[in-house]
PDB file of N, CA and C in Angstrom:
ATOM      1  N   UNK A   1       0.844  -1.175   0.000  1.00  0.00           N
ATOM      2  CA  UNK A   1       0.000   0.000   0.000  1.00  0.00           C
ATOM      3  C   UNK A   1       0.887   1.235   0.000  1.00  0.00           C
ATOM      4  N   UNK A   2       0.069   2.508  -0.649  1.00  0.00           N
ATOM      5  CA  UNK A   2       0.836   3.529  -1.177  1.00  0.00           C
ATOM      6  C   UNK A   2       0.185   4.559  -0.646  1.00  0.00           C
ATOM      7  N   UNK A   3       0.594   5.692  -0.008  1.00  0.00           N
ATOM      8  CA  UNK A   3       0.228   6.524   0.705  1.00  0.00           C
ATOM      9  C   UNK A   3       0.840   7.977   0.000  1.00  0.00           C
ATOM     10  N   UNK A   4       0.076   8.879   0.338  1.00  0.00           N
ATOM     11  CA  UNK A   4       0.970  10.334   0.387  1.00  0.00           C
ATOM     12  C   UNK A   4       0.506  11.463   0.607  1.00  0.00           C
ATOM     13  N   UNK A   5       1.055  12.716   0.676  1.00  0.00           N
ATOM     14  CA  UNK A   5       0.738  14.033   0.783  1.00  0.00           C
ATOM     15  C   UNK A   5       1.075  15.037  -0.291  1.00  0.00           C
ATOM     16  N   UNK A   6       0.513  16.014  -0.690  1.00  0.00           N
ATOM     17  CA  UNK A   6       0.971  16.705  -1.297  1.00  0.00           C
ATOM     18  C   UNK A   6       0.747  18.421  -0.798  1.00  0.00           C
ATOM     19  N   UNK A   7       1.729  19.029  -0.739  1.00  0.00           N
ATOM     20  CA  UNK A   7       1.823  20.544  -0.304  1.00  0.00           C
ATOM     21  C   UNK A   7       2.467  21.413  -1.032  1.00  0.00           C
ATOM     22  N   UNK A   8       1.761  22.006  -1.976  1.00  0.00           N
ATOM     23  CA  UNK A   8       2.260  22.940  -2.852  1.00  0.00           C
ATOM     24  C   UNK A   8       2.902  22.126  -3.877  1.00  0.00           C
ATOM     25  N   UNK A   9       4.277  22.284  -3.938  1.00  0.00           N
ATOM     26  CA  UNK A   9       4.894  21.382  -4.979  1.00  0.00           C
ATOM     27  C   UNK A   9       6.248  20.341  -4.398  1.00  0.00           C
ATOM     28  N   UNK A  10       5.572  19.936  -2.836  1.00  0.00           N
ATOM     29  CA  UNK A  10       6.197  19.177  -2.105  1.00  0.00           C
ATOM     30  C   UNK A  10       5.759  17.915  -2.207  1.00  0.00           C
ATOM     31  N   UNK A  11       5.641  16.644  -1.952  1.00  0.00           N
ATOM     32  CA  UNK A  11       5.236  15.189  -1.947  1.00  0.00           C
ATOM     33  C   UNK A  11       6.008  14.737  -0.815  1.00  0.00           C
ATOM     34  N   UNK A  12       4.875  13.875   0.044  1.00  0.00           N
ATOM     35  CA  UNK A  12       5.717  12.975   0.875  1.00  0.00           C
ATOM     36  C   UNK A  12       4.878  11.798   0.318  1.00  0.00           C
ATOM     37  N   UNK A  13       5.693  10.176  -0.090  1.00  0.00           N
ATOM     38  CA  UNK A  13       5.447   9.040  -0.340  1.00  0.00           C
ATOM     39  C   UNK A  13       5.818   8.291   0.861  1.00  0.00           C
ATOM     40  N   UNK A  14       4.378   7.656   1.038  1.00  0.00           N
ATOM     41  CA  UNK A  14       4.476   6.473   2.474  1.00  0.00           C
ATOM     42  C   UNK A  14       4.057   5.030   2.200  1.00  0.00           C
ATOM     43  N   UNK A  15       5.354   4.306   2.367  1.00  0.00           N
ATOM     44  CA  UNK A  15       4.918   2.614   1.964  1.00  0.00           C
ATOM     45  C   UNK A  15       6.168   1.721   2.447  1.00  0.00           C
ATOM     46  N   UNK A  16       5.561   1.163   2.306  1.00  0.00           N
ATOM     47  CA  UNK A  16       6.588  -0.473   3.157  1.00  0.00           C
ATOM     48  C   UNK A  16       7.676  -0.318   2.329  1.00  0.00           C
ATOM     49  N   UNK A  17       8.665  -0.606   2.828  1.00  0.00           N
ATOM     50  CA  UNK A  17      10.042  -0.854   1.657  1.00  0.00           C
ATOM     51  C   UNK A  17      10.033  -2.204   1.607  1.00  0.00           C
ATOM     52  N   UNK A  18       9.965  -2.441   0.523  1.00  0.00           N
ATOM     53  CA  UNK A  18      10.178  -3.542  -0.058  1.00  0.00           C
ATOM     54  C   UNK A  18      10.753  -3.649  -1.827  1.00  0.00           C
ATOM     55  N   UNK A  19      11.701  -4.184  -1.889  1.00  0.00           N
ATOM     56  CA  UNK A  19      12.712  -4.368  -2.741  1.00  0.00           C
ATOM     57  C   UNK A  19      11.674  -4.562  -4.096  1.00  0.00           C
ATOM     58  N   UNK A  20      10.420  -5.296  -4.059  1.00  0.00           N
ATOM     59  CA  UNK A  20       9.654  -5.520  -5.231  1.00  0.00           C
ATOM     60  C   UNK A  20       8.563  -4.155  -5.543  1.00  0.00           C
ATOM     61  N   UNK A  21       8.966  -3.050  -4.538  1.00  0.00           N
ATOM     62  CA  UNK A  21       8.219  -1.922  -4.914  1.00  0.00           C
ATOM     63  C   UNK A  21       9.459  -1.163  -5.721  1.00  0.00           C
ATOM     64  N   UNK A  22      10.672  -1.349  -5.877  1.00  0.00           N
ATOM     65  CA  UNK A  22      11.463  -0.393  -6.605  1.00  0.00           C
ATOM     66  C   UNK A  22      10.796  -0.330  -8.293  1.00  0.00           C
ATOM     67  N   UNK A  23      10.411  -1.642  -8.957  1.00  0.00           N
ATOM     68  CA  UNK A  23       9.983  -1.319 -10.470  1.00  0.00           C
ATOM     69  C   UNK A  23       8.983  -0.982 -10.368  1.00  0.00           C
ATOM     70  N   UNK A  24       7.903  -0.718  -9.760  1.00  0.00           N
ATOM     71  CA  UNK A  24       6.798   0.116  -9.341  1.00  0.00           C
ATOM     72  C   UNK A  24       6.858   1.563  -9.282  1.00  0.00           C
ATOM     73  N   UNK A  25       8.320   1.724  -8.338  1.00  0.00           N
ATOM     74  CA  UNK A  25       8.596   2.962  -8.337  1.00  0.00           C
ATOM     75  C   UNK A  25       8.838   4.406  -9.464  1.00  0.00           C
ATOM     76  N   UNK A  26       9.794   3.349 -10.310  1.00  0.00           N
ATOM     77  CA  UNK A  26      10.232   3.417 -11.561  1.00  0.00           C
ATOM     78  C   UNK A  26       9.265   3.857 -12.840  1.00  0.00           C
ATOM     79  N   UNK A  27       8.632   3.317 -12.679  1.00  0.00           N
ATOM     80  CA  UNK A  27       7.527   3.991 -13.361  1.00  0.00           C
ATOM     81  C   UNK A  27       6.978   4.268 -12.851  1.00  0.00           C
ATOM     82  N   UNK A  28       6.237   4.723 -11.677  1.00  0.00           N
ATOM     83  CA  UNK A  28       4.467   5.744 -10.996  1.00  0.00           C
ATOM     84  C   UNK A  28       5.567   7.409 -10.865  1.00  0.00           C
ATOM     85  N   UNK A  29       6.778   7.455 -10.750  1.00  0.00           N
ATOM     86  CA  UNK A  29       7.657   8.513 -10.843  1.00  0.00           C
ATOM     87  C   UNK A  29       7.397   9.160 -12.010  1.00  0.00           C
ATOM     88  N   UNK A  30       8.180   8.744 -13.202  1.00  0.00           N
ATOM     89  CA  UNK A  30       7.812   9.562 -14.728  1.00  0.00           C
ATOM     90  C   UNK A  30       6.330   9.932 -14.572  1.00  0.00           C
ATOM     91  N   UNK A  31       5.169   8.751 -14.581  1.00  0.00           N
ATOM     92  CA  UNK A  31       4.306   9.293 -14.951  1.00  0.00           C
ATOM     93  C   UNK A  31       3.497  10.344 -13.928  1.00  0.00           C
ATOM     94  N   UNK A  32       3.818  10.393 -12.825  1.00  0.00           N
ATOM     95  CA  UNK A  32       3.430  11.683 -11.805  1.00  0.00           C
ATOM     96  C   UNK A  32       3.790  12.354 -12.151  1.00  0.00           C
ATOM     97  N   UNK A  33       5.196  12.875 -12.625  1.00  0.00           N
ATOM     98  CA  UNK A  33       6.046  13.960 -13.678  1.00  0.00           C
ATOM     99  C   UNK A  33       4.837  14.154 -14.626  1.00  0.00           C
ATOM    100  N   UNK A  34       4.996  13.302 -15.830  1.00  0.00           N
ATOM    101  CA  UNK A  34       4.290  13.805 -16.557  1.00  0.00           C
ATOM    102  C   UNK A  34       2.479  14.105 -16.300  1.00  0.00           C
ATOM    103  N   UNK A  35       1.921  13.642 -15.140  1.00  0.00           N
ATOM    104  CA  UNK A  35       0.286  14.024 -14.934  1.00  0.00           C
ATOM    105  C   UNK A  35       0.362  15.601 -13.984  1.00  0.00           C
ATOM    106  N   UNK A  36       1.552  15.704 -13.359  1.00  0.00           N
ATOM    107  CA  UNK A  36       1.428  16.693 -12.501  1.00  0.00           C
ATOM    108  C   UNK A  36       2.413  17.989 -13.230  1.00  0.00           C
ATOM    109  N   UNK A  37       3.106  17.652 -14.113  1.00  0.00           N
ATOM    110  CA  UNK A  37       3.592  19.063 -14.374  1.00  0.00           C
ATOM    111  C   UNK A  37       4.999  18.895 -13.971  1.00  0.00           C
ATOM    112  N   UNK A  38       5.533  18.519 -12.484  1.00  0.00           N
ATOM    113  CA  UNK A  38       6.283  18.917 -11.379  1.00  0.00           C
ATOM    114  C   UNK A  38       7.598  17.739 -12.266  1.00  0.00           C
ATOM    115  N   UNK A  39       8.117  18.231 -11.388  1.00  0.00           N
ATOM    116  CA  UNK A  39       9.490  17.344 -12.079  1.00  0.00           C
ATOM    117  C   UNK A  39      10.090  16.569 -10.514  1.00  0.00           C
ATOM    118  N   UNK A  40      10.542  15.000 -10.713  1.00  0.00           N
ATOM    119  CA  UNK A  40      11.224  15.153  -8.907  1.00  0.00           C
ATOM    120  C   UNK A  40      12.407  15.281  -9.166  1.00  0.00           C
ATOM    121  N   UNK A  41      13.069  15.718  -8.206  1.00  0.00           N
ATOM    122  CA  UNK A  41      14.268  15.769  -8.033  1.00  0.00           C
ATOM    123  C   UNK A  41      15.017  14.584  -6.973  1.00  0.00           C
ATOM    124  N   UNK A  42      15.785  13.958  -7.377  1.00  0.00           N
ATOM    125  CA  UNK A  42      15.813  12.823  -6.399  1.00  0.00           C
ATOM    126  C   UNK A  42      17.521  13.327  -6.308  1.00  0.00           C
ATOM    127  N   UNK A  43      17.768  14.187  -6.193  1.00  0.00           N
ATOM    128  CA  UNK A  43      19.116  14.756  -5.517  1.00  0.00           C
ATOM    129  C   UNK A  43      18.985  15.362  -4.169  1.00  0.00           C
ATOM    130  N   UNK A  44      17.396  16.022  -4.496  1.00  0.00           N
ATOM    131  CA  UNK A  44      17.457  16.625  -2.911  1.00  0.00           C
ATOM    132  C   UNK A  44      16.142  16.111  -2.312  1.00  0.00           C
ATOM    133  N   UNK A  45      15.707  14.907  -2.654  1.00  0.00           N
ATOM    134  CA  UNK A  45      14.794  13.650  -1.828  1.00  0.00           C
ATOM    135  C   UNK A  45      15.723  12.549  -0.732  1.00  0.00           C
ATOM    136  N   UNK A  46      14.855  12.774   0.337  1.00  0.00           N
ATOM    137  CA  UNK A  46      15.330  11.585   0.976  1.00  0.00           C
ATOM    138  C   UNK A  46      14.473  10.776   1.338  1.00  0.00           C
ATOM    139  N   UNK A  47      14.931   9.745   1.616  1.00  0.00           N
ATOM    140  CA  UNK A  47      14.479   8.510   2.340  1.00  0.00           C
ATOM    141  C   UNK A  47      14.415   8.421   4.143  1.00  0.00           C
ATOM    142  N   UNK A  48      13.384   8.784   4.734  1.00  0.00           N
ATOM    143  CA  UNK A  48      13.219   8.585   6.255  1.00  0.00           C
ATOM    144  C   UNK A  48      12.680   7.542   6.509  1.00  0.00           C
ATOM    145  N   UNK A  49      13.226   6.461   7.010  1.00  0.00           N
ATOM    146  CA  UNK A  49      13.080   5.018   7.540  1.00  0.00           C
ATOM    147  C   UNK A  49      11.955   5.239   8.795  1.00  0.00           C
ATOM    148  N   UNK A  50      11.189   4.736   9.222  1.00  0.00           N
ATOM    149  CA  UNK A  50      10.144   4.572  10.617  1.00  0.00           C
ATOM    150  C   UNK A  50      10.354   3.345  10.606  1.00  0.00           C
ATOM    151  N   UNK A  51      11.092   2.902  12.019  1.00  0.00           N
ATOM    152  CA  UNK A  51      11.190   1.682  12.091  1.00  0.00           C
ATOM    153  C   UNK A  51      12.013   1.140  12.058  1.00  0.00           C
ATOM    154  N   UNK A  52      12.285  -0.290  11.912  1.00  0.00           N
ATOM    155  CA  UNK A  52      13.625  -0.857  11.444  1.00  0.00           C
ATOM    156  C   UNK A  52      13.841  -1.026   9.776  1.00  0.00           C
ATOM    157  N   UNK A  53      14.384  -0.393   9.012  1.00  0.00           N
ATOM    158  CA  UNK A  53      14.384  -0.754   7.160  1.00  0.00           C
ATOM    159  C   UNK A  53      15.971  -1.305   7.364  1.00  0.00           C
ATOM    160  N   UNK A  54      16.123  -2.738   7.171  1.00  0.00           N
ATOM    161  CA  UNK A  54      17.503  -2.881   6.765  1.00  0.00           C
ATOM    162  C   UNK A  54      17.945  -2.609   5.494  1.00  0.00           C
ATOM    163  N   UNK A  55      16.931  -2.369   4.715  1.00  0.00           N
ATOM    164  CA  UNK A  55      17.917  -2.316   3.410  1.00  0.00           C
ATOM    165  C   UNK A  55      17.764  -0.516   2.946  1.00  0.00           C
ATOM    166  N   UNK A  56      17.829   0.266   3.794  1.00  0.00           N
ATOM    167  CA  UNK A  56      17.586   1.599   3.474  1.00  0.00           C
ATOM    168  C   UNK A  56      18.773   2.478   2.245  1.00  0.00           C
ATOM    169  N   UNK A  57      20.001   1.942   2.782  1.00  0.00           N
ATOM    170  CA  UNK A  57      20.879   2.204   1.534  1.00  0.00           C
ATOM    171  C   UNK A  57      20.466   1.980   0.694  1.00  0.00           C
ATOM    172  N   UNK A  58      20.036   0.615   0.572  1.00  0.00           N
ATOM    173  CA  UNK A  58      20.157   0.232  -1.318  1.00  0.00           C
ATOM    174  C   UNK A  58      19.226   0.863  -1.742  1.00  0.00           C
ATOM    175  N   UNK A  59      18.047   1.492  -0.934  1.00  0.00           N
ATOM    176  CA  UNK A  59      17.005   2.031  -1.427  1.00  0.00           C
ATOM    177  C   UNK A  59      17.238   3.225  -1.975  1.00  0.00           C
ATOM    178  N   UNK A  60      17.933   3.640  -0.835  1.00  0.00           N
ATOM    179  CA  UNK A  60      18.971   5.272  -1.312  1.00  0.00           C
ATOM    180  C   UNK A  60      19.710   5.094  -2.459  1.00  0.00           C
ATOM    181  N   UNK A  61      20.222   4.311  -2.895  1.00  0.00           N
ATOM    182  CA  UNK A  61      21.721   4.266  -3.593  1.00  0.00           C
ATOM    183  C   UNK A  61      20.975   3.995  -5.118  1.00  0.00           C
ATOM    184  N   UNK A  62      19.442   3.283  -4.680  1.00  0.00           N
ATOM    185  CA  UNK A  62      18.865   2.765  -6.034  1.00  0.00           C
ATOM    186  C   UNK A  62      18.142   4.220  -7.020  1.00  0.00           C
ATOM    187  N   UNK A  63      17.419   5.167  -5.520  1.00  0.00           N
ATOM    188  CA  UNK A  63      17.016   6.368  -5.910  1.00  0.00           C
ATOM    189  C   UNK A  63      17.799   7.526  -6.288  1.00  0.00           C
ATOM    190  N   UNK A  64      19.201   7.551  -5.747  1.00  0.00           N
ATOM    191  CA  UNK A  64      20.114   8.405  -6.383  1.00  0.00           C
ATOM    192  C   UNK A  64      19.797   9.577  -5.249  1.00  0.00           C
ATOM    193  N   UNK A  65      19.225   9.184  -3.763  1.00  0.00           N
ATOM    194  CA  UNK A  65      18.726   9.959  -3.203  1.00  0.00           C
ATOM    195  C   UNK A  65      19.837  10.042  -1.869  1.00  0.00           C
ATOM    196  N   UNK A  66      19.474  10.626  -0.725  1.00  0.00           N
ATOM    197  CA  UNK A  66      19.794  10.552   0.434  1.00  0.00           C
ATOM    198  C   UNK A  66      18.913   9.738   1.560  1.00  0.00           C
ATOM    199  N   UNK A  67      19.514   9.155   2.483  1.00  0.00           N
ATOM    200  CA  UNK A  67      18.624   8.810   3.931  1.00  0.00           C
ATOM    201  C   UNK A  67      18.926  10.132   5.280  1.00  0.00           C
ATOM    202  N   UNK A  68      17.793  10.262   5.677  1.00  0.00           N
ATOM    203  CA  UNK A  68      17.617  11.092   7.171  1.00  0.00           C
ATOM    204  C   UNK A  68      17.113  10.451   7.983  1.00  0.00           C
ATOM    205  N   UNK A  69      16.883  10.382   9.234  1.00  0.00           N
ATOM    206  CA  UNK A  69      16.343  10.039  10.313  1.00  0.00           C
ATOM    207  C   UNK A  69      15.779  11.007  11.168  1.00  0.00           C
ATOM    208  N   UNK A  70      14.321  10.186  11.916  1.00  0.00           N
ATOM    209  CA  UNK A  70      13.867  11.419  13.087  1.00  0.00           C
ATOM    210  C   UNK A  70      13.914  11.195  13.835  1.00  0.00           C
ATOM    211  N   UNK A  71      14.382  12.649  14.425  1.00  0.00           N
ATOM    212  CA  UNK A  71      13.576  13.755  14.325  1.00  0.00           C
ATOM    213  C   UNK A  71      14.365  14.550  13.045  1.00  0.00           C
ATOM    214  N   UNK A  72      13.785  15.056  12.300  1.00  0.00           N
ATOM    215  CA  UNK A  72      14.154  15.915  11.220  1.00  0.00           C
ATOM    216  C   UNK A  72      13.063  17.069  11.364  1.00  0.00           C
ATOM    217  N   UNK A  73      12.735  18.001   9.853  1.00  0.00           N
ATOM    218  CA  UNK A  73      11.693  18.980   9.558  1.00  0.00           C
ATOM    219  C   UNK A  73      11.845  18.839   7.855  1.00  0.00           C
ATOM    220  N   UNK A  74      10.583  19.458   7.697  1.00  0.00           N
ATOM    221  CA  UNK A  74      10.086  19.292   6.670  1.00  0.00           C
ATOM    222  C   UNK A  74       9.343  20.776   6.526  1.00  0.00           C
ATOM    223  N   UNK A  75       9.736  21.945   4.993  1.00  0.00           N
ATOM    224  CA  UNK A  75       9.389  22.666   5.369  1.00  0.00           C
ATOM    225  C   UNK A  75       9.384  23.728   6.616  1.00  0.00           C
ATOM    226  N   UNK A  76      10.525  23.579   7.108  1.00  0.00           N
ATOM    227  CA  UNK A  76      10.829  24.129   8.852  1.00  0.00           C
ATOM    228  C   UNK A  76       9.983  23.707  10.053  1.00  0.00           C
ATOM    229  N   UNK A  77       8.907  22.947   9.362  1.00  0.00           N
ATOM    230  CA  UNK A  77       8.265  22.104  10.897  1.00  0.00           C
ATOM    231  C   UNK A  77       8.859  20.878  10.971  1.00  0.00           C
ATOM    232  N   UNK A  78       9.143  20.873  12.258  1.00  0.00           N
ATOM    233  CA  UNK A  78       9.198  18.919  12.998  1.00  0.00           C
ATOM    234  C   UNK A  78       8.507  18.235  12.705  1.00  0.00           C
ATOM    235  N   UNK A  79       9.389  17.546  12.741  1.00  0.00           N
ATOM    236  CA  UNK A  79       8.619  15.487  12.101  1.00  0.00           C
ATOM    237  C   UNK A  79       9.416  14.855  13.105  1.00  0.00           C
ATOM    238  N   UNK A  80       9.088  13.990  13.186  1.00  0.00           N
ATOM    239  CA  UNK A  80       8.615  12.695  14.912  1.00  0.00           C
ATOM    240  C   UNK A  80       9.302  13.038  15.803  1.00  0.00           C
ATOM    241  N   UNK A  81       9.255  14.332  16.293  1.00  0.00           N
ATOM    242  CA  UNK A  81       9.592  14.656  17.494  1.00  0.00           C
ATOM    243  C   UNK A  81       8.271  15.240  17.891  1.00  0.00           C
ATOM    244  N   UNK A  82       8.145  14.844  19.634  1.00  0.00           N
ATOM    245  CA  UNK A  82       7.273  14.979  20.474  1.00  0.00           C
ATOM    246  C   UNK A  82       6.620  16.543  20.128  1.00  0.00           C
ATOM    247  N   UNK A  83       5.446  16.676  20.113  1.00  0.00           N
ATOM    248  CA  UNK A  83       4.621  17.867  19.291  1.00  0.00           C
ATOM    249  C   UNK A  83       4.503  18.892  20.653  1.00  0.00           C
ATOM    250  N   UNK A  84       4.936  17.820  21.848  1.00  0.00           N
ATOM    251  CA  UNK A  84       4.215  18.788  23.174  1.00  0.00           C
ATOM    252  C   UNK A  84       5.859  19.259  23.653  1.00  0.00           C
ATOM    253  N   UNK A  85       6.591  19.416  23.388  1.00  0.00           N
ATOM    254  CA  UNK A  85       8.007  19.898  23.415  1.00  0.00           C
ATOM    255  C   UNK A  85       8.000  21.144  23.265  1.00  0.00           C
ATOM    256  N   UNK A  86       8.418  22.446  24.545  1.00  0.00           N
ATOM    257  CA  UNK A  86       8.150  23.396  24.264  1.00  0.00           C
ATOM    258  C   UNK A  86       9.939  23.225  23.502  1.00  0.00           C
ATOM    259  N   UNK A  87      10.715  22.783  23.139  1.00  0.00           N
ATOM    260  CA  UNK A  87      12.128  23.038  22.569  1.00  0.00           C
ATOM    261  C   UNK A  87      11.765  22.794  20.993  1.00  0.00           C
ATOM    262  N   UNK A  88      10.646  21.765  20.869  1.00  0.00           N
ATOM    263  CA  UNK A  88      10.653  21.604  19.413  1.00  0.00           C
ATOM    264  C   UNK A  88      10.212  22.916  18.702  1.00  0.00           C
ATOM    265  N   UNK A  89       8.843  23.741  19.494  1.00  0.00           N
ATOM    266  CA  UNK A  89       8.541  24.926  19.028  1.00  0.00           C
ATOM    267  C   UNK A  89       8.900  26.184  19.348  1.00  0.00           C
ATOM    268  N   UNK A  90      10.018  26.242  19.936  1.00  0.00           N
ATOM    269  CA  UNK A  90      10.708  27.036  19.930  1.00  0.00           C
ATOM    270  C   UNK A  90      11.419  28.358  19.065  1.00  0.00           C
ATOM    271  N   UNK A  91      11.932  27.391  17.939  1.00  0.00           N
ATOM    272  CA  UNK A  91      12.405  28.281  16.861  1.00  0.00           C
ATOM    273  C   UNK A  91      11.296  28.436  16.022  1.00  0.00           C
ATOM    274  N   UNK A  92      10.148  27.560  15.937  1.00  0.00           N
ATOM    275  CA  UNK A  92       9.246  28.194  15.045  1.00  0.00           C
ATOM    276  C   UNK A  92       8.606  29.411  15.711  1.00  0.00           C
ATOM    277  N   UNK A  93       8.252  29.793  16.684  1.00  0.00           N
ATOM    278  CA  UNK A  93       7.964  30.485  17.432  1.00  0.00           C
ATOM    279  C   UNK A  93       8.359  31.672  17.087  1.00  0.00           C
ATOM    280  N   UNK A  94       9.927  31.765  17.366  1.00  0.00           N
ATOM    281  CA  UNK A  94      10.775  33.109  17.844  1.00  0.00           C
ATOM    282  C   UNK A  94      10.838  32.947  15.984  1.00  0.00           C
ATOM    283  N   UNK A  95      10.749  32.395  14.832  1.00  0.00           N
ATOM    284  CA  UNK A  95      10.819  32.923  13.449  1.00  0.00           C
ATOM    285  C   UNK A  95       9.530  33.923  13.025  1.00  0.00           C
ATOM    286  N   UNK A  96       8.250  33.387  13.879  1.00  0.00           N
ATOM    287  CA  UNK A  96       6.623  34.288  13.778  1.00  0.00           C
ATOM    288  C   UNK A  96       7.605  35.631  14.280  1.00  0.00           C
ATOM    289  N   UNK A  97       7.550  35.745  15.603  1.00  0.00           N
ATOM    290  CA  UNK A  97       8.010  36.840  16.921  1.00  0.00           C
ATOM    291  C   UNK A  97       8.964  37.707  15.394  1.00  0.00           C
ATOM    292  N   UNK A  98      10.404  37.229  14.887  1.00  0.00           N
ATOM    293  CA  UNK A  98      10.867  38.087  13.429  1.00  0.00           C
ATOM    294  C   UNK A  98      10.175  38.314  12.474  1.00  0.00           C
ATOM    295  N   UNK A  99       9.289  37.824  11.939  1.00  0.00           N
ATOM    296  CA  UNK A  99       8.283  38.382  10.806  1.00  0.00           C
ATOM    297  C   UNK A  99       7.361  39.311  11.190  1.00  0.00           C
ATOM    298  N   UNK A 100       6.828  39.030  12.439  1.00  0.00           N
ATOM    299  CA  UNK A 100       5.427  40.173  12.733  1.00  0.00           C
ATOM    300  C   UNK A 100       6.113  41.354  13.278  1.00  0.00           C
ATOM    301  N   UNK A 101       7.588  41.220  14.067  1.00  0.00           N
ATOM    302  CA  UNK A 101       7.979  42.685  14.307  1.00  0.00           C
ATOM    303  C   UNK A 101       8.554  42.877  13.029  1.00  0.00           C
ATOM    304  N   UNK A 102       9.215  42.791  11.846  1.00  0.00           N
ATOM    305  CA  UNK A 102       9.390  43.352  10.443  1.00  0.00           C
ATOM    306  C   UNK A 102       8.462  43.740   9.970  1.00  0.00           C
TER     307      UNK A 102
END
């Protein structure tokens, strides 16, 4: 199963890794390119594992992409770090506090 989001001209793809989804991959890629306009860039895509993925390299190495781990951000918000963390919202915070006094 194939999951995702889309935000503006961002995509997050959510699915099991599994080695028999790479020729799947391979093609639902081009043709999202070509139905959506958008082009991906798999230089500055990564791969965030949830869980245990042993084979996360090859997945990386197959996409021409990078791996991250969380806690990361996306868009300058946090991803799987605790939401009730006054440290996680912190800097988003004090970035509002610089825009509304400018």
């Amino acid at each position: 199963m194939i999951s995702h989001l889309l935000f503006a001209d961002n995509t997050l793809i959510f699915c099991k890794p599994d080695e028999s989804n790479l020729g799947y991959f391979k093609i639902i890629l081009p043709v999202f390119e070509a139905m959506s306009g958008l082009r991906v860039n798999l230089s500055r895509s990564v791969i965030i594992p949830i869980g245990e993925v042993p084979n996360v390299n090859v997945l990386a190495h197959f996409f021409g992409c990078r791996v991250d781990y969380l806690p990361s951000s996306h868009l300058g918000l946090p991803l799987g770090a605790s939401y009730k963390s006054k440290a996680v919202w912190e800097s988003i915070v004090e970035r509002f506090h610089k825009r509304l006094a400018g």
